[in-house]
N, C-alpha and C. Protein backbone atom coordinates (compact mmCIF):
# COMPACT_ATOMS: atom_id res chain seq x y z
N UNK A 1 -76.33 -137.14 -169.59
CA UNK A 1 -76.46 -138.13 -170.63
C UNK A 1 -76.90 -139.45 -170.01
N UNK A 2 -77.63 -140.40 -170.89
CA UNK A 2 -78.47 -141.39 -170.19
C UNK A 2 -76.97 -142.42 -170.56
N UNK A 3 -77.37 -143.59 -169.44
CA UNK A 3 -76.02 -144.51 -169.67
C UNK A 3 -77.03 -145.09 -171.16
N UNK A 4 -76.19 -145.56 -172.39
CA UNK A 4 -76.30 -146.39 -173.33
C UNK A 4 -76.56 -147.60 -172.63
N UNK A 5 -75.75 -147.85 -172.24
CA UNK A 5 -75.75 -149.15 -171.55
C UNK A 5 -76.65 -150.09 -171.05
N UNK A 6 -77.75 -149.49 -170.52
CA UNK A 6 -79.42 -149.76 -169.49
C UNK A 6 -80.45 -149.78 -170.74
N UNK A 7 -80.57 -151.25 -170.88
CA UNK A 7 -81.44 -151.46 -171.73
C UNK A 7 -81.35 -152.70 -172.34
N UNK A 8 -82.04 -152.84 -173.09
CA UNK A 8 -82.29 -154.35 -173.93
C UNK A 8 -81.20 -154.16 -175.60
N UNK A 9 -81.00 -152.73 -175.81
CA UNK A 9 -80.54 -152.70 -176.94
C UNK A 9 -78.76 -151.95 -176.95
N UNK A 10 -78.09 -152.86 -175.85
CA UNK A 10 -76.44 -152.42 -175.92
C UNK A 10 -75.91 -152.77 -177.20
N UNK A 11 -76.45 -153.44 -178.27
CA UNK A 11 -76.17 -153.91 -179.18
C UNK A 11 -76.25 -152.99 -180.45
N UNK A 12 -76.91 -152.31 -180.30
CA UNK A 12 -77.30 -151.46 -181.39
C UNK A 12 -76.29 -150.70 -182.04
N UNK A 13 -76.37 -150.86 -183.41
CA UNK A 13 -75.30 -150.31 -184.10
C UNK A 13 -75.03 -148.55 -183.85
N UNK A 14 -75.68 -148.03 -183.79
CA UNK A 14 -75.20 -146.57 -183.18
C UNK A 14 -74.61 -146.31 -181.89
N UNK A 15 -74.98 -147.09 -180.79
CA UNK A 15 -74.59 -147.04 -179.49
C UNK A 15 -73.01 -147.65 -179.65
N UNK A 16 -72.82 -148.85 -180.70
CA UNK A 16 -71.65 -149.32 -180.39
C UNK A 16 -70.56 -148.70 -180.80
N UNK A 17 -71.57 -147.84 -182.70
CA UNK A 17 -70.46 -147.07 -183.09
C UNK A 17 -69.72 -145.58 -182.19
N UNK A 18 -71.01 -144.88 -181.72
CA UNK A 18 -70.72 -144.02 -180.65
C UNK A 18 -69.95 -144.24 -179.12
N UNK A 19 -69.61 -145.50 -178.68
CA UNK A 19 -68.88 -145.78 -177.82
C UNK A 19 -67.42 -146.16 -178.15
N UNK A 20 -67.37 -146.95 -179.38
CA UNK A 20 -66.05 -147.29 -180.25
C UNK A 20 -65.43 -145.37 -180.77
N UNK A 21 -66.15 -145.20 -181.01
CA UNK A 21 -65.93 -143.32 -181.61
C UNK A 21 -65.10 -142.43 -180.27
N UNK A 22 -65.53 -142.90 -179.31
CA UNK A 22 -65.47 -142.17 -177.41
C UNK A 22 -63.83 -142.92 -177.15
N UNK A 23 -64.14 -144.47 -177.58
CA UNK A 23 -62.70 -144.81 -176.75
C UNK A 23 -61.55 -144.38 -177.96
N UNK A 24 -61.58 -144.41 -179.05
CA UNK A 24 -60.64 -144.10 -179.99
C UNK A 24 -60.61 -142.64 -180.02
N UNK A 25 -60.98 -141.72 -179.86
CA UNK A 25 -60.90 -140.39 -179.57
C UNK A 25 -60.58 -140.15 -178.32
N UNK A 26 -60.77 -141.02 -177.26
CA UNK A 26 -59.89 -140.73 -175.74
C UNK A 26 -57.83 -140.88 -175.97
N UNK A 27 -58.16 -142.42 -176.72
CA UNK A 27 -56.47 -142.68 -176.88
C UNK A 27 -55.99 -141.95 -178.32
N UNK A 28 -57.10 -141.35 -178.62
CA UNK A 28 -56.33 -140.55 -180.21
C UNK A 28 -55.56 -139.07 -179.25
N UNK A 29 -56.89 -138.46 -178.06
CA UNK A 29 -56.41 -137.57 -177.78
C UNK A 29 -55.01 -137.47 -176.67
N UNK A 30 -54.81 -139.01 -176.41
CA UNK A 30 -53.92 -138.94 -175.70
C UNK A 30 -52.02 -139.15 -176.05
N UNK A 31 -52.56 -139.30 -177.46
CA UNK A 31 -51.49 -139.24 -178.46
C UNK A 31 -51.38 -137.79 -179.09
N UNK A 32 -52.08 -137.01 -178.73
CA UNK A 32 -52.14 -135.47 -179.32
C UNK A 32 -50.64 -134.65 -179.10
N UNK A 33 -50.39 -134.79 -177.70
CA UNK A 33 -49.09 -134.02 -177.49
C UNK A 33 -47.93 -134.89 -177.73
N UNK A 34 -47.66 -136.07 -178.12
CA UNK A 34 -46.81 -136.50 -179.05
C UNK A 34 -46.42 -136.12 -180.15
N UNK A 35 -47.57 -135.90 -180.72
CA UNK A 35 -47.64 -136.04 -182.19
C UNK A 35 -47.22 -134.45 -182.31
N UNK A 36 -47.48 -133.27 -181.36
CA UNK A 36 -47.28 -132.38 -181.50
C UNK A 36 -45.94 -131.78 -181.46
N UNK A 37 -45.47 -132.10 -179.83
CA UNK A 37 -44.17 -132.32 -179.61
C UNK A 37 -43.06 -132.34 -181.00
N UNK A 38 -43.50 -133.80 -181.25
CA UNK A 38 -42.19 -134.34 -182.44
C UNK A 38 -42.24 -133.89 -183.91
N UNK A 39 -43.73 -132.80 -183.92
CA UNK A 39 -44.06 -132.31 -185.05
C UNK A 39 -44.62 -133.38 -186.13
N UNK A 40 -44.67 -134.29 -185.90
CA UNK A 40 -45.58 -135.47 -186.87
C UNK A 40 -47.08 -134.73 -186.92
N UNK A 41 -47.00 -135.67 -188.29
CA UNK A 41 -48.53 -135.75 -188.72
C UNK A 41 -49.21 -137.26 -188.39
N UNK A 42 -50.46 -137.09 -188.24
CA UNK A 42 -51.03 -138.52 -187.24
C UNK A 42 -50.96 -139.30 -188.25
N UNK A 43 -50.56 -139.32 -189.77
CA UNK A 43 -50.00 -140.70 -190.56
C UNK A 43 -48.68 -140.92 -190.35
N UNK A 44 -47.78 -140.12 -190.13
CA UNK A 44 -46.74 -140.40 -189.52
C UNK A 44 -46.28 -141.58 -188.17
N UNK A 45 -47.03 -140.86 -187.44
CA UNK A 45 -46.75 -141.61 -186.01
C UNK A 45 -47.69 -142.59 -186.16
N UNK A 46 -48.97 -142.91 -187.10
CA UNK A 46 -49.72 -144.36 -187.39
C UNK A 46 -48.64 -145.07 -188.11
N UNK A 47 -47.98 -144.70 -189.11
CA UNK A 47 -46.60 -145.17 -189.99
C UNK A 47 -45.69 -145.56 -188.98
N UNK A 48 -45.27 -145.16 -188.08
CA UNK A 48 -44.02 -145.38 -187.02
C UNK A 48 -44.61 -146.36 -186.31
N UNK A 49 -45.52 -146.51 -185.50
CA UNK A 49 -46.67 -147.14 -184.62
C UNK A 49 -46.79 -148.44 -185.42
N UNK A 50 -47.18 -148.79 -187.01
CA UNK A 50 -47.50 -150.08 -187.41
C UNK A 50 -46.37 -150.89 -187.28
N UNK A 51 -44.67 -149.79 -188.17
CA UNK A 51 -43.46 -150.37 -187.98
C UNK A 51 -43.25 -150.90 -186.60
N UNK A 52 -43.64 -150.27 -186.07
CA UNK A 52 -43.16 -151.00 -184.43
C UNK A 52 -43.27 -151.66 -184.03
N UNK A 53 -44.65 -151.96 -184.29
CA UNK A 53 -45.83 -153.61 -183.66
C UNK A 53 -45.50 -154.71 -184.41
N UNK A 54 -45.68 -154.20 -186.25
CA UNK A 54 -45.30 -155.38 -186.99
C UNK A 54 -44.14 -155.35 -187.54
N UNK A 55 -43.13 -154.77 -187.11
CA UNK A 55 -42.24 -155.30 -188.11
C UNK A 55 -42.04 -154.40 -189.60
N UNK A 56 -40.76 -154.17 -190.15
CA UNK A 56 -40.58 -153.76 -191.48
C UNK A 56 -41.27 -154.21 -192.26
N UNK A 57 -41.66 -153.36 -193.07
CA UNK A 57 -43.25 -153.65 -194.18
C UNK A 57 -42.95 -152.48 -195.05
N UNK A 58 -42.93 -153.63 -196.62
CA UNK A 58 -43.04 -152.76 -197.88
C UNK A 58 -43.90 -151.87 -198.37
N UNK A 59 -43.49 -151.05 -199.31
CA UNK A 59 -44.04 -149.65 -199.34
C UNK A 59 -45.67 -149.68 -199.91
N UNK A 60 -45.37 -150.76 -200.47
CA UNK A 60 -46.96 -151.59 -200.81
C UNK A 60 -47.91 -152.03 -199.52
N UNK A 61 -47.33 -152.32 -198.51
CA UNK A 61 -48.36 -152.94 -197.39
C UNK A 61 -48.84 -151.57 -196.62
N UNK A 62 -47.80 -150.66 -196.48
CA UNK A 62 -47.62 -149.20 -195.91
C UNK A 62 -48.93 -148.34 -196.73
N UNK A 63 -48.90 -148.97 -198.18
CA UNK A 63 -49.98 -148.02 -198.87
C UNK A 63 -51.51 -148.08 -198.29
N UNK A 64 -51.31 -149.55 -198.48
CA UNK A 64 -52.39 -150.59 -197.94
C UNK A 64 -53.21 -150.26 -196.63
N UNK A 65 -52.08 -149.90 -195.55
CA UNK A 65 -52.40 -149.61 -194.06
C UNK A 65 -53.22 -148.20 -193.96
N UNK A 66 -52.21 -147.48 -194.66
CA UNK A 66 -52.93 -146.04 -194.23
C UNK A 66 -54.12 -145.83 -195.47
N UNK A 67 -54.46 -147.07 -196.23
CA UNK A 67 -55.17 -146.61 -197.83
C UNK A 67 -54.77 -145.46 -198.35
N UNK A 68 -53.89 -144.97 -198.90
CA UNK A 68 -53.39 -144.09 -199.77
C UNK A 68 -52.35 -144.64 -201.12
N UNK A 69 -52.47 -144.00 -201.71
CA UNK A 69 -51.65 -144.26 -203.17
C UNK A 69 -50.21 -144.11 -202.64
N UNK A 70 -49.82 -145.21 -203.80
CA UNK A 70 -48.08 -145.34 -203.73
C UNK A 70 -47.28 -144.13 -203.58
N UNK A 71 -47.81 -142.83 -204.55
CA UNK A 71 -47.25 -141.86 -204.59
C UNK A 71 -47.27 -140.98 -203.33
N UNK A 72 -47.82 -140.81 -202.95
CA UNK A 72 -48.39 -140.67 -201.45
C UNK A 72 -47.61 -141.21 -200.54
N UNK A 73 -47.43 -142.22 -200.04
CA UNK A 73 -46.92 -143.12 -199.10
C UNK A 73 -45.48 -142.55 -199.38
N UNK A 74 -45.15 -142.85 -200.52
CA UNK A 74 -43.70 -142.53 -201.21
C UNK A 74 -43.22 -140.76 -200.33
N UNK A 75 -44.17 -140.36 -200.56
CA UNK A 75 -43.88 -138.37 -200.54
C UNK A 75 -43.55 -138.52 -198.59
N UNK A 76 -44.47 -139.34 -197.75
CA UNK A 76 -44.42 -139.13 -196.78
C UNK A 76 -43.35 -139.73 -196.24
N UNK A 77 -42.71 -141.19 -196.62
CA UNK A 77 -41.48 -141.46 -196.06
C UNK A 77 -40.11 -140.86 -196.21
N UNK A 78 -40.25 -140.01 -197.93
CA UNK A 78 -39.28 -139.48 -198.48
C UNK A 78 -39.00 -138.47 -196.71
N UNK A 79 -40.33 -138.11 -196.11
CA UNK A 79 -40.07 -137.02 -195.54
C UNK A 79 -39.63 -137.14 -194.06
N UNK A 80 -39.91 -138.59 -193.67
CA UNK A 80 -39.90 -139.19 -192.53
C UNK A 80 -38.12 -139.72 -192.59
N UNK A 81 -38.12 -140.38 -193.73
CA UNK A 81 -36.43 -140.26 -194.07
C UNK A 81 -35.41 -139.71 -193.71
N UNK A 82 -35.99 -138.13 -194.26
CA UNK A 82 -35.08 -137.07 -194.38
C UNK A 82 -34.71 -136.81 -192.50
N UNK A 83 -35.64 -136.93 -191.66
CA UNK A 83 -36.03 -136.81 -189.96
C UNK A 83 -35.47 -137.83 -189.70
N UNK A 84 -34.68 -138.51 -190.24
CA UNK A 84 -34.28 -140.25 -189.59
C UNK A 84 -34.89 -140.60 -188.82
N UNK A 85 -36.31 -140.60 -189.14
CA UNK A 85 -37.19 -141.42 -188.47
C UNK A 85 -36.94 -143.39 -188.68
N UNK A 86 -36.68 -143.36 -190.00
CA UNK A 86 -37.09 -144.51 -191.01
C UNK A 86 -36.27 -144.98 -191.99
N UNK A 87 -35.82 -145.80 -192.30
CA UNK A 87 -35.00 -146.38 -193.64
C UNK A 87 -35.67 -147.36 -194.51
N UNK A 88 -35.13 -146.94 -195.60
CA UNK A 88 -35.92 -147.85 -196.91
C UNK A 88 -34.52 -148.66 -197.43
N UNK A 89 -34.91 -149.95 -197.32
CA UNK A 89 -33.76 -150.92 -198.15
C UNK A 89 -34.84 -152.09 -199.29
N UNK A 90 -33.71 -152.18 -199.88
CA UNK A 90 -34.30 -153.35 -200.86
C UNK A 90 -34.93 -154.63 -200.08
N UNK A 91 -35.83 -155.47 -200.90
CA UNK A 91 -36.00 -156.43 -199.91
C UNK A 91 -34.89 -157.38 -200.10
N UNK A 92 -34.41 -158.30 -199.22
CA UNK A 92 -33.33 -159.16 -199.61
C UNK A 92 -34.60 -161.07 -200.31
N UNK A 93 -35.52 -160.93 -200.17
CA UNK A 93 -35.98 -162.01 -200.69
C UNK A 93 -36.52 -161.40 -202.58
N UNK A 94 -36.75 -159.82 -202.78
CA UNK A 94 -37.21 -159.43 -203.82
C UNK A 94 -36.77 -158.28 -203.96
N UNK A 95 -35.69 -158.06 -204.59
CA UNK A 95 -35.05 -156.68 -204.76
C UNK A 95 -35.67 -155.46 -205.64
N UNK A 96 -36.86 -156.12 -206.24
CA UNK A 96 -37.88 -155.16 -206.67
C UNK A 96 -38.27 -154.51 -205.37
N UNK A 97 -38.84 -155.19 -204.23
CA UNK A 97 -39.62 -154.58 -203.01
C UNK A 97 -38.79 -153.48 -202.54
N UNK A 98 -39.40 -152.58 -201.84
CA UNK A 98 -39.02 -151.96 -201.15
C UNK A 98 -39.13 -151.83 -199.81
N UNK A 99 -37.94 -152.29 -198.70
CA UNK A 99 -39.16 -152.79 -197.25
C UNK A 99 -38.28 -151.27 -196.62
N UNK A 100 -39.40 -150.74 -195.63
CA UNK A 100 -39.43 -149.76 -194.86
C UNK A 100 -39.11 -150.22 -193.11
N UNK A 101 -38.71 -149.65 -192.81
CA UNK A 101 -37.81 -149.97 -191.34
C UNK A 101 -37.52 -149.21 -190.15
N UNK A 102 -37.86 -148.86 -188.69
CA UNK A 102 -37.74 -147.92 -187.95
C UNK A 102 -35.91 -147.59 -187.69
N UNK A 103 -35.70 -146.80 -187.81
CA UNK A 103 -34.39 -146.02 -187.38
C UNK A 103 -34.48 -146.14 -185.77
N UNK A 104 -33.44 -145.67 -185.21
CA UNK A 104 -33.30 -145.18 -183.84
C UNK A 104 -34.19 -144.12 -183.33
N UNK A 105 -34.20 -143.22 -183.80
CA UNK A 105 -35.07 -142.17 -183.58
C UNK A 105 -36.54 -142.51 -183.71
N UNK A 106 -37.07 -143.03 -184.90
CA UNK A 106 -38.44 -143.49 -185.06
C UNK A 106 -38.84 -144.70 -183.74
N UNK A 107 -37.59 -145.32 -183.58
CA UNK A 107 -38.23 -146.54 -182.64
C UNK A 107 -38.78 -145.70 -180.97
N UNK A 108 -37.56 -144.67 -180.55
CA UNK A 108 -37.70 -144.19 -179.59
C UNK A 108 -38.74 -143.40 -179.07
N UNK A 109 -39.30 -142.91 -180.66
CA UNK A 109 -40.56 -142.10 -179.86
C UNK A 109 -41.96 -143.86 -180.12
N UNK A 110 -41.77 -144.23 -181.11
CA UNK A 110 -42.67 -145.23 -180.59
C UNK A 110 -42.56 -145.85 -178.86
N UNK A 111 -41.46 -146.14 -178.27
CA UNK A 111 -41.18 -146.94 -176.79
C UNK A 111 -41.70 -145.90 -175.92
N UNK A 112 -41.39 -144.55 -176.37
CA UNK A 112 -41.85 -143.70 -175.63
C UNK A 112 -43.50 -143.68 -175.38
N UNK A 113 -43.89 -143.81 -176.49
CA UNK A 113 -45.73 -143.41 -176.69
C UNK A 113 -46.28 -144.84 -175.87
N UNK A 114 -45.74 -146.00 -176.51
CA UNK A 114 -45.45 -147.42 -175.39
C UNK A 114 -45.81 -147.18 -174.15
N UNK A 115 -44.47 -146.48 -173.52
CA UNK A 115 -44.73 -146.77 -171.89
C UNK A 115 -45.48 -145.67 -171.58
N UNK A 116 -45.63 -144.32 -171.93
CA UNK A 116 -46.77 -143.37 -171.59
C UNK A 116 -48.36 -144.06 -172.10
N UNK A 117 -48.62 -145.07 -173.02
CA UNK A 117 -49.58 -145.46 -173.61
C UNK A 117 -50.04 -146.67 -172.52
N UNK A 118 -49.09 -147.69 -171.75
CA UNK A 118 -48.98 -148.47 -170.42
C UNK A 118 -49.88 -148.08 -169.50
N UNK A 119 -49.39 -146.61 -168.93
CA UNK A 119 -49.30 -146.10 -167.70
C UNK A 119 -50.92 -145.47 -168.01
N UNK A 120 -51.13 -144.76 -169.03
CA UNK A 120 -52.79 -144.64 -169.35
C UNK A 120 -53.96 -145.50 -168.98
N UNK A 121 -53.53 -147.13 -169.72
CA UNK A 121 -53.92 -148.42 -169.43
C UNK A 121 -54.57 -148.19 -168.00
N UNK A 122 -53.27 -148.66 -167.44
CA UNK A 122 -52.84 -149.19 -166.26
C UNK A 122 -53.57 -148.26 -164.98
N UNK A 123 -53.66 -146.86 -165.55
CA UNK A 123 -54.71 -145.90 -164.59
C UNK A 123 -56.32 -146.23 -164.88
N UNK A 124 -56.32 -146.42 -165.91
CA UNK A 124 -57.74 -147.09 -166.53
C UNK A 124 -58.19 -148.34 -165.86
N UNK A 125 -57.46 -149.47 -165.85
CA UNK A 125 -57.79 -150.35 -164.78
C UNK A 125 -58.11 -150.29 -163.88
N UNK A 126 -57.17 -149.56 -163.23
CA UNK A 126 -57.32 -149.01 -161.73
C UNK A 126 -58.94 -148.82 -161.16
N UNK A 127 -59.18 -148.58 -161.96
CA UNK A 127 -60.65 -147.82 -161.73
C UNK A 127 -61.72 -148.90 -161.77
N UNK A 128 -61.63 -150.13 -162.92
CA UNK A 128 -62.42 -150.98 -162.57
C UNK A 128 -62.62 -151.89 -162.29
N UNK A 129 -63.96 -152.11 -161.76
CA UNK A 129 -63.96 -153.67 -161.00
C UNK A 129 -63.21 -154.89 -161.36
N UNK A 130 -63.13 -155.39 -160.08
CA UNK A 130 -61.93 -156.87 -160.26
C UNK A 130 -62.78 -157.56 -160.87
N UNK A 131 -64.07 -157.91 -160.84
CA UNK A 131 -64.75 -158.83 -161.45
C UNK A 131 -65.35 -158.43 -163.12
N UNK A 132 -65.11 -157.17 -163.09
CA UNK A 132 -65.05 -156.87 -164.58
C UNK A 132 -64.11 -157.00 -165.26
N UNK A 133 -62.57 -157.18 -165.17
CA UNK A 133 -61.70 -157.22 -166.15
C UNK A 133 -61.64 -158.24 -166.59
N UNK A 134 -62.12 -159.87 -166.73
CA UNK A 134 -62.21 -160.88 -167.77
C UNK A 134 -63.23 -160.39 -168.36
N UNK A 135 -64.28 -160.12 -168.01
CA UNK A 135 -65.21 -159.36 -169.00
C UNK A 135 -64.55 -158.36 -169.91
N UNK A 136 -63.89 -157.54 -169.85
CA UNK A 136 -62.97 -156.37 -170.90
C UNK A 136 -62.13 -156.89 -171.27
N UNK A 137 -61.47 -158.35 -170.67
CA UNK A 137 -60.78 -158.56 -171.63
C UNK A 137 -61.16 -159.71 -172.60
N UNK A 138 -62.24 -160.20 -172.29
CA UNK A 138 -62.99 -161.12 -173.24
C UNK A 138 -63.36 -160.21 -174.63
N UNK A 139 -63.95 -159.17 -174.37
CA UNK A 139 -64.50 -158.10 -175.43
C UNK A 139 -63.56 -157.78 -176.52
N UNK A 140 -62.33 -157.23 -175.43
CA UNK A 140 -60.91 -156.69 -176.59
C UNK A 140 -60.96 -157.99 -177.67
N UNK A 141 -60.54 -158.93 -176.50
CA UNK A 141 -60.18 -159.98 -177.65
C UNK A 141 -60.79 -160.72 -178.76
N UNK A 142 -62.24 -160.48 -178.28
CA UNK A 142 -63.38 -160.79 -179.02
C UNK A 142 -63.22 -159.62 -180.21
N UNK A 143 -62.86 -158.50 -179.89
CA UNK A 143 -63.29 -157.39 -181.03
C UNK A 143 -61.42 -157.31 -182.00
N UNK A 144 -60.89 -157.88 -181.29
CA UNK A 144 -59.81 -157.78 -181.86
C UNK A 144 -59.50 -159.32 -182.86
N UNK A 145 -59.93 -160.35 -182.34
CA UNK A 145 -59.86 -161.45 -183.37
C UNK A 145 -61.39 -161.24 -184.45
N UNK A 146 -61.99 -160.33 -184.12
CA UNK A 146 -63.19 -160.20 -185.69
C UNK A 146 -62.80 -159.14 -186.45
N UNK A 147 -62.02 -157.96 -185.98
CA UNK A 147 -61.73 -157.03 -186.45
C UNK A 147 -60.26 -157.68 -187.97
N UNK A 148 -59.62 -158.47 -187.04
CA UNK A 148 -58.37 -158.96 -187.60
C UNK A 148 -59.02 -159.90 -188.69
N UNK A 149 -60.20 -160.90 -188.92
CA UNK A 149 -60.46 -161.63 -189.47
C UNK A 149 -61.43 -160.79 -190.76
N UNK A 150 -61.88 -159.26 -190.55
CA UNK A 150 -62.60 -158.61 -191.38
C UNK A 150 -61.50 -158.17 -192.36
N UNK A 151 -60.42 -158.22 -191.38
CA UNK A 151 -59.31 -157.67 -192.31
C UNK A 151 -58.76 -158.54 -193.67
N UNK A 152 -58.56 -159.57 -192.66
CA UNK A 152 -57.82 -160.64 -193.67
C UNK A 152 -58.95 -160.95 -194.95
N UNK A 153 -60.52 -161.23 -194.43
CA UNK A 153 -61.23 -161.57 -195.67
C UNK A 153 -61.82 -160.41 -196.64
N UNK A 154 -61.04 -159.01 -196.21
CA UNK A 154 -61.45 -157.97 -197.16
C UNK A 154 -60.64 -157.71 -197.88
């Protein structure tokens, strides 16, 4: 395969989508025997994974995340529940809400996927140049504050 890379056109919307496609399918596949292991489904452990990063979030934001209907979202925590993965309490600012919450069990395999998800990183570095990592990490952050800002204005 020719490097993408060598050329005037690194920019190009297929090359970027096909390289974005490569790294999210490297760390999707490296979440595979997790997900297998603990018997989850990959909305599951995306469901456990958002709780973790952000914080308890109502069954409305949960719908929102994974885009699926209330009823939906509803069927999958009922089931994540039942696994004490997860707890559902009222909200205490809106007792209409319903906010969703990691259990013990749900948090542990998230810390787990964490420090095995680290140590992936951290071999990944390894590998490249010292003078390239402000460059990768200019990019992340670059793709991560436009990504976050597509979010908020969509």
């Amino acid at each position: 395969m020719t490097n993408p890379y060598e050329g005037n056109d690194v920019l190009a919307t297929p090359v970027v989508f096909e390289s974005l496609f490569e790294i999210v399918s490297y760390f999707a596949d490296y979440f595979k025997p997790a997900v297998q292991m603990r018997n989850l489904k990959t909305s599951e452990l995306f469901i456990l994974l958002y709780l973790y990063l952000k914080g308890p979030k109502s069954m409305n934001q949960l719908s929102r995340f994974l885009n699926t209907t209330k009823s939906n979202m509803t069927a999958l925590i009922d089931q994540m529940e039942r696994r004490d993965l997860l707890k559902r309490e009222h909200s205490k600012v809106d007792r209409r809400v319903i906010d969703v919450s990691l259990k013990a069990k749900g948090r542990q395999i998230c810390e787990e996927a964490s420090d095995g998800f680290n140590v992936l990183v951290q071999a990944f570095f390894k590998k490249v140049n010292k003078e390239d990592l402000p460059i990768i990490s200019q990019g992340f952050m670059c793709l991560h504050r436009l990504a976050t800002e597509s979010v908020t204005e969509g």
